[in-house]
Protein backbone atom coordinates (compact mmCIF):
# COMPACT_ATOMS: atom_id res chain seq x y z
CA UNK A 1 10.58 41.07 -26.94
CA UNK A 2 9.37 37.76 -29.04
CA UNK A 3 12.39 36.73 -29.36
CA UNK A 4 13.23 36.69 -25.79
CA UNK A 5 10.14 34.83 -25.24
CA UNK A 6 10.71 32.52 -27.69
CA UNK A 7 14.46 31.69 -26.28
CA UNK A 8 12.74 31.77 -22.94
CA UNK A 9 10.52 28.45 -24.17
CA UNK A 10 13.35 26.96 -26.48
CA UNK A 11 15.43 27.21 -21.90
CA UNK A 12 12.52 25.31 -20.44
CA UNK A 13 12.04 22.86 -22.84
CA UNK A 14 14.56 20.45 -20.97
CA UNK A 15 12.68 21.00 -18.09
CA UNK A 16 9.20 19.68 -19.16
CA UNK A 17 10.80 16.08 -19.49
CA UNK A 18 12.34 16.47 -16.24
CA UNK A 19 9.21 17.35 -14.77
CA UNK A 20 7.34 14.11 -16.39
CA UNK A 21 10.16 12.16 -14.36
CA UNK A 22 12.03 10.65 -17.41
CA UNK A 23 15.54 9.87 -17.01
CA UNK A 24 17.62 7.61 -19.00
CA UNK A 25 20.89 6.39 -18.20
CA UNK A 26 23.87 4.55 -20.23
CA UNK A 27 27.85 3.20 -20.67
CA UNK A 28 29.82 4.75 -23.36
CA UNK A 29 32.95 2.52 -24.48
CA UNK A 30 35.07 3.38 -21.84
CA UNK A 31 33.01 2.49 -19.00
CA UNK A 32 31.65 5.86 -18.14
CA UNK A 33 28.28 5.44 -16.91
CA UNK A 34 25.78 8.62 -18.21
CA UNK A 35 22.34 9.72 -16.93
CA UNK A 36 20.34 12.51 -18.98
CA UNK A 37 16.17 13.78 -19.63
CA UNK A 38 16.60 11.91 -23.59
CA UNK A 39 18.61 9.27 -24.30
CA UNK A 40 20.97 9.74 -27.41
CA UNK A 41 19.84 8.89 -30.53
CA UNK A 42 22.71 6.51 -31.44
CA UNK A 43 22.81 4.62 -28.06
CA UNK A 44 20.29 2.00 -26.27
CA UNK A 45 19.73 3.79 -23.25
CA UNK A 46 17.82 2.34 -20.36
CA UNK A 47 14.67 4.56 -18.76
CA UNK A 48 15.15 4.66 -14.71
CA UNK A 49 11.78 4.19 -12.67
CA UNK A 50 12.30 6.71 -9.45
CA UNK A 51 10.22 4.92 -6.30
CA UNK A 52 8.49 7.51 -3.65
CA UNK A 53 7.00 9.32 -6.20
CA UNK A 54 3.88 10.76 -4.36
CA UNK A 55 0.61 9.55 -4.79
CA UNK A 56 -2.97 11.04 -4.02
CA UNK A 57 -3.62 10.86 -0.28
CA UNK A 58 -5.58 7.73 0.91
CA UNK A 59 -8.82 9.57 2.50
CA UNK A 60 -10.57 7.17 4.88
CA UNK A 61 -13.70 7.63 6.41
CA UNK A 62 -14.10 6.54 10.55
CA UNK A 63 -17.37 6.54 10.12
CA UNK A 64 -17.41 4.72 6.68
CA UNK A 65 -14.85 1.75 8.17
CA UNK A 66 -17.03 0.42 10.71
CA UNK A 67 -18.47 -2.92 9.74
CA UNK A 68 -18.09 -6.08 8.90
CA UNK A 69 -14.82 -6.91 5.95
CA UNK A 70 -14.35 -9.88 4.29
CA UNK A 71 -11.41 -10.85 1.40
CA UNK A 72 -8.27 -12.30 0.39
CA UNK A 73 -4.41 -11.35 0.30
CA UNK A 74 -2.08 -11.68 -2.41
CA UNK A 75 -0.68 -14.66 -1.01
CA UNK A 76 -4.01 -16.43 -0.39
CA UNK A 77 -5.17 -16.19 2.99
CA UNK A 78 -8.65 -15.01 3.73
CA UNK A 79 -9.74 -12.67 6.52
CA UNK A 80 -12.78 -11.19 8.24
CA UNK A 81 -12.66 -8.25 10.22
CA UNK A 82 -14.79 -6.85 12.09
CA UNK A 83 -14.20 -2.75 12.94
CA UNK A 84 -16.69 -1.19 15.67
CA UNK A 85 -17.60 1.94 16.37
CA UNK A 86 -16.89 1.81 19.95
CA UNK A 87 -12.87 1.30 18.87
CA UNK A 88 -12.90 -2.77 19.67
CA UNK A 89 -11.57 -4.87 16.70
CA UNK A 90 -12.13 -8.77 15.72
CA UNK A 91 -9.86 -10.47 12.87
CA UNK A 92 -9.39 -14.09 11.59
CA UNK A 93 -7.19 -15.13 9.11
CA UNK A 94 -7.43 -18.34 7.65
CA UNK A 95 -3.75 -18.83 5.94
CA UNK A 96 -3.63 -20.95 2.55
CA UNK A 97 -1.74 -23.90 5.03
CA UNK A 98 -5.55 -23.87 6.87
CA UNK A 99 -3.86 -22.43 9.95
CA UNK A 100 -5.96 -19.54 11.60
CA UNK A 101 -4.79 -16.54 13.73
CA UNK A 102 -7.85 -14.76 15.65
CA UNK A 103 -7.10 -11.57 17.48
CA UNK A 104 -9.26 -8.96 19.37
CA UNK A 105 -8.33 -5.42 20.39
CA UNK A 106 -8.19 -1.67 19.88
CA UNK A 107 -8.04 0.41 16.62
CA UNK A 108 -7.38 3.91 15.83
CA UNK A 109 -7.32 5.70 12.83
CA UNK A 110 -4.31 7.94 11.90
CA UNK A 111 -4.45 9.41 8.61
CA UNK A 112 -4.84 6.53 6.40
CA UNK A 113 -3.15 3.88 8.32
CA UNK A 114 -5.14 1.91 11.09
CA UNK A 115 -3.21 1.09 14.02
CA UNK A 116 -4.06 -2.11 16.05
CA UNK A 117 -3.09 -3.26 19.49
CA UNK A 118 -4.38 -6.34 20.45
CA UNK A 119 -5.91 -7.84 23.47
CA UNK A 120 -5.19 -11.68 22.92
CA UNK A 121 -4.30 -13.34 20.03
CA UNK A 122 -4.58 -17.06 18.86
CA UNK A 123 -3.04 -19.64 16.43
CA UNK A 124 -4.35 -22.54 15.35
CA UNK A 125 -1.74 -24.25 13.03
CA UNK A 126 -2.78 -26.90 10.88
CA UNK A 127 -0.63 -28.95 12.66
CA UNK A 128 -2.71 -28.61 15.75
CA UNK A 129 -0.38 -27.08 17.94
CA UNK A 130 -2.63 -23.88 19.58
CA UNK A 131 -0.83 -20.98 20.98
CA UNK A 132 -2.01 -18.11 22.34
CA UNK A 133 -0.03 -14.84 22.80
CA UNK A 134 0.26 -13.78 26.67
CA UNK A 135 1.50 -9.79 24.87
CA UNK A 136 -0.25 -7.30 23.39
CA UNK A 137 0.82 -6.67 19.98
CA UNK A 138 0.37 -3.82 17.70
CA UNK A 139 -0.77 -3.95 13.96
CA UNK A 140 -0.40 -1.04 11.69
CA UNK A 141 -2.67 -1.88 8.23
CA UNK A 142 -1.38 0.77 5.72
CA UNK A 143 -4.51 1.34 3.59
CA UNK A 144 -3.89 1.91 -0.49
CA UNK A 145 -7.45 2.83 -1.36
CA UNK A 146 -10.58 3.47 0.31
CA UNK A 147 -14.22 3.44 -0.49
CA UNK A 148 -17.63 2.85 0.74
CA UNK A 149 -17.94 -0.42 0.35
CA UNK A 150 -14.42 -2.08 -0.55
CA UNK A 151 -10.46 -1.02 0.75
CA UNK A 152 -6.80 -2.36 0.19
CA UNK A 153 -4.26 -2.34 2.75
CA UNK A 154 -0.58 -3.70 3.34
CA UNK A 155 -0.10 -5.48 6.98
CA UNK A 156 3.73 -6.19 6.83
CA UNK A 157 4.61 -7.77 3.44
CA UNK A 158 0.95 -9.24 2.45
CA UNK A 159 -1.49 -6.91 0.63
CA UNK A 160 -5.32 -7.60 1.16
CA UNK A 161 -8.02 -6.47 -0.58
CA UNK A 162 -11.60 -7.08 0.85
CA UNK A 163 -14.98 -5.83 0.49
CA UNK A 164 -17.82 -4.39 3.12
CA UNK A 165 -20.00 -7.15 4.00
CA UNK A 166 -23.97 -6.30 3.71
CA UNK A 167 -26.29 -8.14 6.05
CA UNK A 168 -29.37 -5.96 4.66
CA UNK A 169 -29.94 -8.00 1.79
């Protein structure tokens, strides 16, 4: 019986590493192109990164997101938003050229992404040239992480991360 158990663990070894989501991969002399849980002792292997592992659900709060939000993106714009209870949204971005987009609307909360259709929206390039959009358009912020007084979110390809703005002070 021990020694079935003990051949049982010796089995699943293999399996732990392929559990922690460690796979190496490499090209022997002819070309051939290998992929395996260890990389052989003899040979530079190369570790491959997997991407959609799954993280932790974002939890966010309704109740907790209405306010007043100010911060920066990754590319260096700053924004203010301004989430209501009553489901009405405000937003300026003031872009690193000194242009500024303003837009008001609706927002909704699914899961942890906010989803935004706006009423108007307006651009004020730094050139001068103002334009305002006669369409609706729809916004989807895909929120990284969530708390009380700060989030992160992704609106297309810039990332923001801003901070609840406290008026009681």
């Amino acid at each position: 019986m021990l020694q079935r158990l003990f051949l049982l663990i010796v089995l699943c070894l293999p399996l732990t590493s392929m559990a922690a989501g460690k796979v190496y991969t490499w090209t022997d002399e002819s070309g051939t192109v290998h992929y395996a849980d260890r990389p052989p002792a003899d040979i530079e292997a190369e570790e491959i990164e997997f991407q959609g592992k799954k993280k932790a659900p974002v939890s966010v709060n309704e109740g907790t997101l209405a306010g007043q939000w100010y911060g920066r993106s990754d590319k260096g714009s700053e924004v203010k938003l301004t989430f209501n209870e009553n489901g009405t949204i405000t937003y300026t971005q003031t872009k690193s050229d000194q242009s500024v987009f303003n837009y008001q609307g609706l927002w909704s909360l699914e899961g942890s992404s906010i989803s935004v259709i706006t009423e108007f929206s307006q651009t004020a390039p730094a050139n001068g040239d103002f334009k305002r959009s006669p369409e609706p358009m729809q916004y989807v912020y895909n929120v990284l992480a969530f708390g009380n007084n700060s989030m992160e979110y992704i609106i297309e390809s810039e990332r923001f991360t801003v901070s609840r703005i406290d008026f009681s002070q």
